[in-house]
C-alpha atoms as a PDB file:
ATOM      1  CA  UNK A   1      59.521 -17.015-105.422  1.00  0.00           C
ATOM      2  CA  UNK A   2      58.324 -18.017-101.672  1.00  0.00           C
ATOM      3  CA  UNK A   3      56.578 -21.494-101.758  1.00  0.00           C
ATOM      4  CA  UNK A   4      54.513 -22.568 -99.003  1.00  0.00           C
ATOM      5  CA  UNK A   5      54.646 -26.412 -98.269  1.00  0.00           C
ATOM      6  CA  UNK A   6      52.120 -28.011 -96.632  1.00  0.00           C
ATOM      7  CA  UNK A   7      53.337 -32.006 -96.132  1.00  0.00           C
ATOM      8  CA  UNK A   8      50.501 -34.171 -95.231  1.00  0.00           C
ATOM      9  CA  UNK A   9      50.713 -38.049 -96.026  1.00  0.00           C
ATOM     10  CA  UNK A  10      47.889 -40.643 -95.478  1.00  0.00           C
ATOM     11  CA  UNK A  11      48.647 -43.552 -92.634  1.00  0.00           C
ATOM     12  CA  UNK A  12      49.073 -41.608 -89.385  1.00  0.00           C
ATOM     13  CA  UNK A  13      49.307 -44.624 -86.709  1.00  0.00           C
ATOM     14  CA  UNK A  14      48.639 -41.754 -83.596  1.00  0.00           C
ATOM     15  CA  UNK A  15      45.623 -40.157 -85.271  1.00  0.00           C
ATOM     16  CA  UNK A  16      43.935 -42.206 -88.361  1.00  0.00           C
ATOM     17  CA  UNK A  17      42.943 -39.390 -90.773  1.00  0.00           C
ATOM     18  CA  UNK A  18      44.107 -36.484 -88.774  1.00  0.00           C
ATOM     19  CA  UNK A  19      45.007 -34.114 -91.702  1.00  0.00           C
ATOM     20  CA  UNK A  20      41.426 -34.081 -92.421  1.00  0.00           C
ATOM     21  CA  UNK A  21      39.707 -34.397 -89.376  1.00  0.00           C
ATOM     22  CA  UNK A  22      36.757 -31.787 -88.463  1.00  0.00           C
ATOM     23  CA  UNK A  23      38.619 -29.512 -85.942  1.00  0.00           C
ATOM     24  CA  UNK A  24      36.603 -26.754 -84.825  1.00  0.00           C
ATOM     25  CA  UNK A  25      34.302 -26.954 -88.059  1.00  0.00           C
ATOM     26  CA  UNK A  26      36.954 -27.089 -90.582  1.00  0.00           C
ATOM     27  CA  UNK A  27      39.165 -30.303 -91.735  1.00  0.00           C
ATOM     28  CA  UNK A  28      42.980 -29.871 -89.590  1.00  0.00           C
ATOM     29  CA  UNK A  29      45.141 -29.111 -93.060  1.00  0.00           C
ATOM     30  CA  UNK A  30      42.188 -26.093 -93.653  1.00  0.00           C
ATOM     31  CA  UNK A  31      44.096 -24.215 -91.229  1.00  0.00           C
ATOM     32  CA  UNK A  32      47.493 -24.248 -92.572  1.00  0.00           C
ATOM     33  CA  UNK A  33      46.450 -23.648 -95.969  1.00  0.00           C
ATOM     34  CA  UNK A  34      44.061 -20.929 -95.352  1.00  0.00           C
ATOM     35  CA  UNK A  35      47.285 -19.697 -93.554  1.00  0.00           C
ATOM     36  CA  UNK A  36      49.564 -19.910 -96.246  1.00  0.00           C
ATOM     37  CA  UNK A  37      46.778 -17.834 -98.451  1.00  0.00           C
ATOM     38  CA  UNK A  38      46.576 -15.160 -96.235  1.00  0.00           C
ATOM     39  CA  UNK A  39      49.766 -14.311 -96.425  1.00  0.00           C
ATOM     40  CA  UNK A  40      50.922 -11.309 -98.605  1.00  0.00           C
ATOM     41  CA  UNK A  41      54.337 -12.890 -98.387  1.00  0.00           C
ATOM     42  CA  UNK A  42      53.809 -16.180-100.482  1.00  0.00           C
ATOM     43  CA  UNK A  43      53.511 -16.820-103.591  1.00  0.00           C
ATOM     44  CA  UNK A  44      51.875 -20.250-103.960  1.00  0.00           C
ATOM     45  CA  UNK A  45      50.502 -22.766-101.264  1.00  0.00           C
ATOM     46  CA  UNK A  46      50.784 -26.546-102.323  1.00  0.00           C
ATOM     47  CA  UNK A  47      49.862 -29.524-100.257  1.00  0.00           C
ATOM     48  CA  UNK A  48      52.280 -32.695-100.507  1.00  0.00           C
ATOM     49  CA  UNK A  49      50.726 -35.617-100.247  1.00  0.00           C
ATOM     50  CA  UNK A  50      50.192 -39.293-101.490  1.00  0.00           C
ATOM     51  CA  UNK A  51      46.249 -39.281-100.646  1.00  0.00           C
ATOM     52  CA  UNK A  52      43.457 -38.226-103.111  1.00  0.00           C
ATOM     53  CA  UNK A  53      41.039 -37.740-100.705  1.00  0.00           C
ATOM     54  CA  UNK A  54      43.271 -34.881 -98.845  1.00  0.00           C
ATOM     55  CA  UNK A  55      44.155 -33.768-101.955  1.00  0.00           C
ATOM     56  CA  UNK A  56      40.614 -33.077-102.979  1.00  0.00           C
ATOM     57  CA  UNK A  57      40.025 -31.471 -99.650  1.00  0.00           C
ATOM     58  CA  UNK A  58      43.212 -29.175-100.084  1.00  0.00           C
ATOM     59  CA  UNK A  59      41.713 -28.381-103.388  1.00  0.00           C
ATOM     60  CA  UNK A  60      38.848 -27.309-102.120  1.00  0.00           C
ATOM     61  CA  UNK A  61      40.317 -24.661 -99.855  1.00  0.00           C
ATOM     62  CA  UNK A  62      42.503 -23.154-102.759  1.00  0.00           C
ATOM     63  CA  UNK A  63      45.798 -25.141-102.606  1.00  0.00           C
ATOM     64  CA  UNK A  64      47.770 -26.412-105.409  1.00  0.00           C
ATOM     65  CA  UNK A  65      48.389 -30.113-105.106  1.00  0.00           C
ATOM     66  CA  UNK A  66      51.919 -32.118-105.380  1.00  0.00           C
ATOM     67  CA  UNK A  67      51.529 -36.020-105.341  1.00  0.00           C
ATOM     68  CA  UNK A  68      54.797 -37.099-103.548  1.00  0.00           C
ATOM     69  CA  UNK A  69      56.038 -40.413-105.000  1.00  0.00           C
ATOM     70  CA  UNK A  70      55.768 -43.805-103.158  1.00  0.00           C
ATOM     71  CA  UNK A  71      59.306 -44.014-101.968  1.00  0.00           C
ATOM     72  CA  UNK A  72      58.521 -40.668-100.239  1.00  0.00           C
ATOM     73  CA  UNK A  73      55.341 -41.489 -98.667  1.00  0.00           C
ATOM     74  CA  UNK A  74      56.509 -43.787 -95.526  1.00  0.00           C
ATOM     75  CA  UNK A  75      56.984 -43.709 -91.937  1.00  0.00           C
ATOM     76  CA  UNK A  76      60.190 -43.150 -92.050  1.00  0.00           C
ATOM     77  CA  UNK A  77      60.359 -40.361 -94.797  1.00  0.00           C
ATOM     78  CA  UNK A  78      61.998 -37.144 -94.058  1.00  0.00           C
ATOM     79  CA  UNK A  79      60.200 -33.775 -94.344  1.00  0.00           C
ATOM     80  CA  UNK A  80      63.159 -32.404 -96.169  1.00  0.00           C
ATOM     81  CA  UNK A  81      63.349 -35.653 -98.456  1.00  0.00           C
ATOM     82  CA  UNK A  82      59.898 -34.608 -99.886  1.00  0.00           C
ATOM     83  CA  UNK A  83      60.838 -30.701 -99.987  1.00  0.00           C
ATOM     84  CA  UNK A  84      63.921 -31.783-102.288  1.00  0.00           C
ATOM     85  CA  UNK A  85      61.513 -34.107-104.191  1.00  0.00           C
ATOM     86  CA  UNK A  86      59.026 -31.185-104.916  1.00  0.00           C
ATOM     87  CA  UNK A  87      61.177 -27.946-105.293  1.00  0.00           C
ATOM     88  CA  UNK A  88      62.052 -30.150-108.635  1.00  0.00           C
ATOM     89  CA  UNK A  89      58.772 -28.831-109.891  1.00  0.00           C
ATOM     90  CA  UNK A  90      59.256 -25.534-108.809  1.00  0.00           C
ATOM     91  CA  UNK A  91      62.646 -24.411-110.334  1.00  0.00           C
ATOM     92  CA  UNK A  92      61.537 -20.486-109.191  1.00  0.00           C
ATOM     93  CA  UNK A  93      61.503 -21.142-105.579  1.00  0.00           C
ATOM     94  CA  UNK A  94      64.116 -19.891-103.570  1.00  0.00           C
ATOM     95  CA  UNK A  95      62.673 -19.764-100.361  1.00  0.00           C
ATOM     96  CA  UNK A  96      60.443 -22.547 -99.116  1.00  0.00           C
ATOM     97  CA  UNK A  97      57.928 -22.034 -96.440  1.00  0.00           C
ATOM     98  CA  UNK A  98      56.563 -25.319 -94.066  1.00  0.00           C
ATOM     99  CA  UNK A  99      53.661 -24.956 -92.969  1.00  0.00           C
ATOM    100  CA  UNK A 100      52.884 -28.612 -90.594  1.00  0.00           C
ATOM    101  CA  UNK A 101      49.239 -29.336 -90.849  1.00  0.00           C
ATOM    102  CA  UNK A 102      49.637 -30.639 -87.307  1.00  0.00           C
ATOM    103  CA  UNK A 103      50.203 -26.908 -85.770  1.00  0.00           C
ATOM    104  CA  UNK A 104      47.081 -24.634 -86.751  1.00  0.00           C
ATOM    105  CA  UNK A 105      46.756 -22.515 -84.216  1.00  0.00           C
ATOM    106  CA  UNK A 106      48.866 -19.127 -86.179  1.00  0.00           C
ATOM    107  CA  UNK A 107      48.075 -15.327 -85.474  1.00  0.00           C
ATOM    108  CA  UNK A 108      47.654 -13.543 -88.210  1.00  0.00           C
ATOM    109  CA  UNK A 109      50.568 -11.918 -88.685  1.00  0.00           C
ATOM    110  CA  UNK A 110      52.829 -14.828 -87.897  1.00  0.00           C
ATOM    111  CA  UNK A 111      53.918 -16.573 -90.988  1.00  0.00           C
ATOM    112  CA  UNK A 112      54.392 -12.795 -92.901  1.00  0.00           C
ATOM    113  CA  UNK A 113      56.468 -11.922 -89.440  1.00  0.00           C
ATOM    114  CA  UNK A 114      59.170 -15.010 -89.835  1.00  0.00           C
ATOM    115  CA  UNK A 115      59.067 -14.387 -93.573  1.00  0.00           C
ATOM    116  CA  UNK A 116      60.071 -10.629 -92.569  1.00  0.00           C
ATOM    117  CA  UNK A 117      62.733 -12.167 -90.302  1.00  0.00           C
ATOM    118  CA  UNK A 118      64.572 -14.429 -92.634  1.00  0.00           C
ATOM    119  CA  UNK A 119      64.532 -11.816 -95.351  1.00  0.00           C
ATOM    120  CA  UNK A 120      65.963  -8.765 -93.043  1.00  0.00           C
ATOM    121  CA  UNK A 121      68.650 -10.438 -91.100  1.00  0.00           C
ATOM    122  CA  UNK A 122      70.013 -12.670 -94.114  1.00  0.00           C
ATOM    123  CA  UNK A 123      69.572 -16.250 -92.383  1.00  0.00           C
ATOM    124  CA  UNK A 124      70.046 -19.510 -93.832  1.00  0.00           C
ATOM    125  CA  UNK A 125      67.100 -20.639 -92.394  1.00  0.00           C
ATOM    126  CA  UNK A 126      64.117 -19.810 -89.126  1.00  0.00           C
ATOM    127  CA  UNK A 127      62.047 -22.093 -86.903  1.00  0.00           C
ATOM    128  CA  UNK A 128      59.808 -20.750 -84.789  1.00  0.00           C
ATOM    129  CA  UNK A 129      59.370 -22.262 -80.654  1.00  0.00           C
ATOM    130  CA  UNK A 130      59.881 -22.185 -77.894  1.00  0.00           C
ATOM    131  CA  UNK A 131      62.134 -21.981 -74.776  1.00  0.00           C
ATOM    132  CA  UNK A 132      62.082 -25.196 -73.349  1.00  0.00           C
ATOM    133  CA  UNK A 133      63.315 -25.664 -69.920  1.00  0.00           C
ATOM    134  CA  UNK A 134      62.697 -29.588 -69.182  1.00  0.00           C
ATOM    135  CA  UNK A 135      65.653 -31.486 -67.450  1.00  0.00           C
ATOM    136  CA  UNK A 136      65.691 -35.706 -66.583  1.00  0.00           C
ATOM    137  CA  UNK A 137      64.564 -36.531 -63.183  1.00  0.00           C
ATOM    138  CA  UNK A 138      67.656 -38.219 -61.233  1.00  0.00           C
ATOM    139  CA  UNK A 139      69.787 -35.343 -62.794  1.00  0.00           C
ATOM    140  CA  UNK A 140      68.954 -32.345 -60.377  1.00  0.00           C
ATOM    141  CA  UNK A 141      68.290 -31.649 -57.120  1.00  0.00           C
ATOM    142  CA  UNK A 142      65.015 -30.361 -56.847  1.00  0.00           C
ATOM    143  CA  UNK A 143      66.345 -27.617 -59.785  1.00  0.00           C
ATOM    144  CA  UNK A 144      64.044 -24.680 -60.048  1.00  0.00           C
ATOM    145  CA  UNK A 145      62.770 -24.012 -63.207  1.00  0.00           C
ATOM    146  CA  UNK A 146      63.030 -20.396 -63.533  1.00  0.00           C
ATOM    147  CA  UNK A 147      67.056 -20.764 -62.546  1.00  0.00           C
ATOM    148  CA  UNK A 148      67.484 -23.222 -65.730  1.00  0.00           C
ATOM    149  CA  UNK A 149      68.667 -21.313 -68.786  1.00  0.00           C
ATOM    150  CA  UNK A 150      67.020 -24.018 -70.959  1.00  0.00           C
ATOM    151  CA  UNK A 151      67.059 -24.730 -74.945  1.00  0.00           C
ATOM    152  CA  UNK A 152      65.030 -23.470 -78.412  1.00  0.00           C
ATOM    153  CA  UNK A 153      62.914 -26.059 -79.094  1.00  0.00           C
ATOM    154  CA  UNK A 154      61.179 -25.954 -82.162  1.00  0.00           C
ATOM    155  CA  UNK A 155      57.280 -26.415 -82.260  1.00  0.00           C
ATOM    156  CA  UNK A 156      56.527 -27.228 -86.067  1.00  0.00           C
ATOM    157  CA  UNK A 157      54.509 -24.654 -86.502  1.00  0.00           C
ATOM    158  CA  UNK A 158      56.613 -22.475 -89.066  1.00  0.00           C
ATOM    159  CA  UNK A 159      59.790 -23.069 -90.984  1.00  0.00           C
ATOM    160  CA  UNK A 160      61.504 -20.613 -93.738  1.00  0.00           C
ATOM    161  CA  UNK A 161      64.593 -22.638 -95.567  1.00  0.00           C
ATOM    162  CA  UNK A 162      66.420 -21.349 -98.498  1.00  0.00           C
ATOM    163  CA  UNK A 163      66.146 -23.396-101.748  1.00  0.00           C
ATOM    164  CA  UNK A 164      70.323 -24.420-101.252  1.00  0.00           C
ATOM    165  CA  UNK A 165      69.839 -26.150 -97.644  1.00  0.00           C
ATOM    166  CA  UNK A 166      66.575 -28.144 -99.215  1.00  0.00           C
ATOM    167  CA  UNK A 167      68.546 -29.125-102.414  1.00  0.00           C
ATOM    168  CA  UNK A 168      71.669 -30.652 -99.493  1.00  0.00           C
ATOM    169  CA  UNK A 169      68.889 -31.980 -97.494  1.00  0.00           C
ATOM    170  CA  UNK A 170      69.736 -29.936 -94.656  1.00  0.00           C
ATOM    171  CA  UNK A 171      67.173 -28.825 -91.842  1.00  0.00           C
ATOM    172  CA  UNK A 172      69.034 -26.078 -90.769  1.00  0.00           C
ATOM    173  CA  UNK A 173      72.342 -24.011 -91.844  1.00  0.00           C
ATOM    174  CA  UNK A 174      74.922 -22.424 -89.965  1.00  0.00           C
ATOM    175  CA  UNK A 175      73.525 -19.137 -89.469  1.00  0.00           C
ATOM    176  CA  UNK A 176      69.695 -19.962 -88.351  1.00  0.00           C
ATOM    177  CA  UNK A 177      67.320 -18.161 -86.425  1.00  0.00           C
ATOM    178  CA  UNK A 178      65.051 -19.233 -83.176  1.00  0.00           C
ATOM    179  CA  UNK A 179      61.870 -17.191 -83.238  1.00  0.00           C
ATOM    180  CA  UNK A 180      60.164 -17.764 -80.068  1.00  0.00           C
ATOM    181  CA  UNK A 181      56.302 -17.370 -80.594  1.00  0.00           C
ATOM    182  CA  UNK A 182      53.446 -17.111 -78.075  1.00  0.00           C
ATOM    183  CA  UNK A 183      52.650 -20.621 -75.941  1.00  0.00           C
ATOM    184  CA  UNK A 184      49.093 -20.652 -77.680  1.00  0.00           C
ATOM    185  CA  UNK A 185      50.974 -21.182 -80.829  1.00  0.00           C
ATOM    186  CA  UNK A 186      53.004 -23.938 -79.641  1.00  0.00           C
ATOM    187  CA  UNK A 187      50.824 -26.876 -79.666  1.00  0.00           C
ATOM    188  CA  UNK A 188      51.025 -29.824 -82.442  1.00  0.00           C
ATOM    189  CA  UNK A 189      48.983 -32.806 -83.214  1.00  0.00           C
ATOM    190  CA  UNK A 190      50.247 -35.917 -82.334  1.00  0.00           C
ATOM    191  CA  UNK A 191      47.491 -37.997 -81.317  1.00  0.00           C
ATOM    192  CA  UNK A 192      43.320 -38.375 -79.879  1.00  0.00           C
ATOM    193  CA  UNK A 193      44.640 -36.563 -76.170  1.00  0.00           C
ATOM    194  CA  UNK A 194      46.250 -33.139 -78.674  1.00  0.00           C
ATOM    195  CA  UNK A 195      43.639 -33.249 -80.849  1.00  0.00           C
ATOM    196  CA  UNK A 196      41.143 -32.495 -77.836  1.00  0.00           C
ATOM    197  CA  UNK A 197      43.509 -29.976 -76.230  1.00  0.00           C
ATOM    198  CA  UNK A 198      43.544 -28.214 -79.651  1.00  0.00           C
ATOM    199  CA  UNK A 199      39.443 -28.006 -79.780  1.00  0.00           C
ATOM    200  CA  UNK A 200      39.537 -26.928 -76.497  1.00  0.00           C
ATOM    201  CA  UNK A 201      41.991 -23.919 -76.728  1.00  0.00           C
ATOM    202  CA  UNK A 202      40.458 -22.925 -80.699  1.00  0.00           C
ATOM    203  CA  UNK A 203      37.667 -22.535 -78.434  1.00  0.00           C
ATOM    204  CA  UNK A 204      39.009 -20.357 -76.050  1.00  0.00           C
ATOM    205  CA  UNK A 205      41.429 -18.437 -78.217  1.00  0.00           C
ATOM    206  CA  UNK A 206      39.984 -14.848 -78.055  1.00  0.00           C
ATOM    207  CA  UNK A 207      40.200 -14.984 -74.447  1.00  0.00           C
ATOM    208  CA  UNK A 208      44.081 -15.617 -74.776  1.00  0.00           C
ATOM    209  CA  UNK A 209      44.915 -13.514 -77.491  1.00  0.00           C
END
């Protein structure tokens, strides 16, 4: 079974209420679940969370609900903490799909094409990204970017674990796959400042695309 996680606690301190937010006429999580639907790929889409009010909201748009527990609701709480939590529930699930609220900008065809990926090469695990080529000022000389090799860095827009690296709490195994994805696809939510830049290029999308 392929289970599609949405996580998406109450109490964000850089955006109050950002999970359900109006972003270009739909609340943020909307566009991960309606995501996770559309995909001929998954199985079932739930929403972890510890708020009724986005759980009502998830409802609404078709996705089961998992209320995480209150020692898993904090700060300081791990994504992969809550995955182990909930897979408890789901004994059939043997590949888990994340699906961050925070990223909804997805093509179509992306979360059935890192699905695809996982499944065909065998991995222990895929994150989708970027290559990032940012270095600390003081530690070149004027470096060109183009001559820096750079490193993956992974946007939070998709991630495919197996059900054995969730059960060790591990974020990634030893034979994981980098899927670099298209820079329109790249941006998260953090804070007021994203949340802007995100209306702005959901406007704009079909002259990127």
């Amino acid at each position: 079974m392929t289970l599609a996680v949405i996580p998406a606690r109450s109490g964000s301190k850089g955006l109050p209420g950002k999970n359900i937010r109006d972003l270009h006429g739909k609340p943020l999580i909307a566009w991960s679940i309606e995501s996770g639907l559309s995909s001929s790929l998954i199985d079932e889409v739930v929403v972890s969370t510890d708020s009724k009010e986005i759980a009502d909201i998830s409802k609404a748009y078709g996705s089961k609900i998992d209320i995480r527990p209150k020692n898993l609701s904090g700060d300081e709480t791990a994504t992969i903490s809550v995955l182990k939590d909930l897979i408890k529930r789901y004994p059939k699930a043997d590949t888990i799909v994340v699906l961050q609220p925070t990223s909804p900008i997805r093509d179509e065809s992306l979360v059935d094409e890192c699905i695809n990926i996982y499944n065909k090469g065998n991995y222990s695990n895929l994150a989708t990204g970027f290559k990032c080529k940012n270095k600390e000022y003081g530690s070149h000389n004027n470096l060109r970017r183009q001559d820096l090799d750079g490193f993956f860095y992974d946007d939070g827009n998709v991630y495919v674990l197996s059900r054995d690296l969730v059960q060790k709490e591990l974020w990634f195994g030893e034979n994981f796959y980098c899927h670099e994805i298209p820079k329109h696809m790249n941006f998260e939510i953090d804070d007021f400042i994203d949340f802007v830049i995100l209306e702005t290029l959901m406007t704009n999308l079909n002259k990127i695309r």
